[in-house]
Protein backbone atom coordinates (compact mmCIF):
# COMPACT_ATOMS: atom_id res chain seq x y z
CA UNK A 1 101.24 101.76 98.30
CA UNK A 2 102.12 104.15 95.32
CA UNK A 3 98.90 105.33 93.81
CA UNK A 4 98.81 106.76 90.06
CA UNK A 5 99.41 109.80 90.46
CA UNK A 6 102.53 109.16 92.29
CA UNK A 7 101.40 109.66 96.49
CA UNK A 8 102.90 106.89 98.02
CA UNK A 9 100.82 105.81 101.82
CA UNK A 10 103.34 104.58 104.02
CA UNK A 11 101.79 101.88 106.02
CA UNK A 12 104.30 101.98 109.45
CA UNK A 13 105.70 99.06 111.53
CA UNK A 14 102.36 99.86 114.16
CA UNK A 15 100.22 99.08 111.36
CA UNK A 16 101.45 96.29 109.77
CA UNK A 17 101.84 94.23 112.78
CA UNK A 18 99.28 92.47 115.14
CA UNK A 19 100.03 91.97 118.45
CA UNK A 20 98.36 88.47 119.55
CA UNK A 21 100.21 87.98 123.33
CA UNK A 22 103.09 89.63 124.69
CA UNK A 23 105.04 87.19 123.21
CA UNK A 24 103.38 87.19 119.46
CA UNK A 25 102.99 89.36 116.40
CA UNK A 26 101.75 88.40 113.09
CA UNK A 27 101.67 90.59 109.94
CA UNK A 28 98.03 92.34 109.56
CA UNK A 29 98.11 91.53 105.79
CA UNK A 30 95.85 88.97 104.51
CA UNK A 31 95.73 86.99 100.91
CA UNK A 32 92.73 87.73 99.20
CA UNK A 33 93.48 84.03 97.28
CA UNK A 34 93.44 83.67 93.49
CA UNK A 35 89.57 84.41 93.31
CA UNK A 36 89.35 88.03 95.00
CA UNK A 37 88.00 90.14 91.95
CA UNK A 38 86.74 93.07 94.60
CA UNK A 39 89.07 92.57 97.22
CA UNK A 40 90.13 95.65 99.73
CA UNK A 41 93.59 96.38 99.39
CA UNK A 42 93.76 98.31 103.12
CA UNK A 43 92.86 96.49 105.91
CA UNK A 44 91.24 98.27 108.56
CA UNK A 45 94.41 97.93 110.54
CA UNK A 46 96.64 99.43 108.51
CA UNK A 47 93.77 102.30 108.50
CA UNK A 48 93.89 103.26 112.11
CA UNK A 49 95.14 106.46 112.76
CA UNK A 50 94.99 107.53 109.53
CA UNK A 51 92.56 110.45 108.67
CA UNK A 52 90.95 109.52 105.23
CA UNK A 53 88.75 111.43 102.86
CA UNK A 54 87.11 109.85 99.92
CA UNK A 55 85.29 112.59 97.30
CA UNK A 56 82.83 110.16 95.51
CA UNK A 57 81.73 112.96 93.27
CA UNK A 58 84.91 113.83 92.30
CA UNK A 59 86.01 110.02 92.16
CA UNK A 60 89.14 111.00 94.56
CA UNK A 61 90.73 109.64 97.74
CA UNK A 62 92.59 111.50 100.25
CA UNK A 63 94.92 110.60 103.39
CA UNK A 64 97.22 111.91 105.75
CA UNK A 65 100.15 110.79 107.52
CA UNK A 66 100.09 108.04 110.28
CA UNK A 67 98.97 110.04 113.14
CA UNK A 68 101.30 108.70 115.54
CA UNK A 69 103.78 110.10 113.80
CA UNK A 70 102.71 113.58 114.93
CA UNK A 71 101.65 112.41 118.33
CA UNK A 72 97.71 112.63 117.70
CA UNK A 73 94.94 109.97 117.15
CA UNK A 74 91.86 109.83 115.25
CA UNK A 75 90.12 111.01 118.56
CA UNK A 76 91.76 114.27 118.74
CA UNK A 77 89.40 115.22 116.15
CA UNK A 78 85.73 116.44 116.34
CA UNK A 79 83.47 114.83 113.10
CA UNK A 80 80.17 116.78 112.22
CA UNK A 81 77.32 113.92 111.56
């Protein structure tokens, strides 16, 4: 996804695929139909492992790297309530 100010989020083959049984995958990706006015764009699958921060004051939206890539999950981290 290339966002407007030119960051592009690379959603990776372990986030774009679901695995059903050992023997089927289907693409995590689903049509919001002709209606969706306020439809999410990023699925909660393609989300995992991705560390996201959204300023609401400042109206911006941050994210890092699929964490796999640098062999780390979301877990690794500690969050302050």
């Amino acid at each position: 996804m290339k966002f407007a100010d030119g960051k592009i989020w690379k959603v990776i083959a372990a986030n774009s695929m679901k695995k059903i049984t050992d023997d089927v995958a289907c693409l995590a990706f689903l049509n919001g139909g002709d209606a969706a006015a306020q439809a999410v764009v990023i699925g909660m699958h393609q989300m995992e492992n991705t560390l996201l921060e959204f300023d609401v004051g400042r109206s911006a939206f941050g994210f890092s790297c699929s964490l796999g890539l640098v062999n780390a999950s979301c877990g690794d981290f500690q969050t302050k309530p």
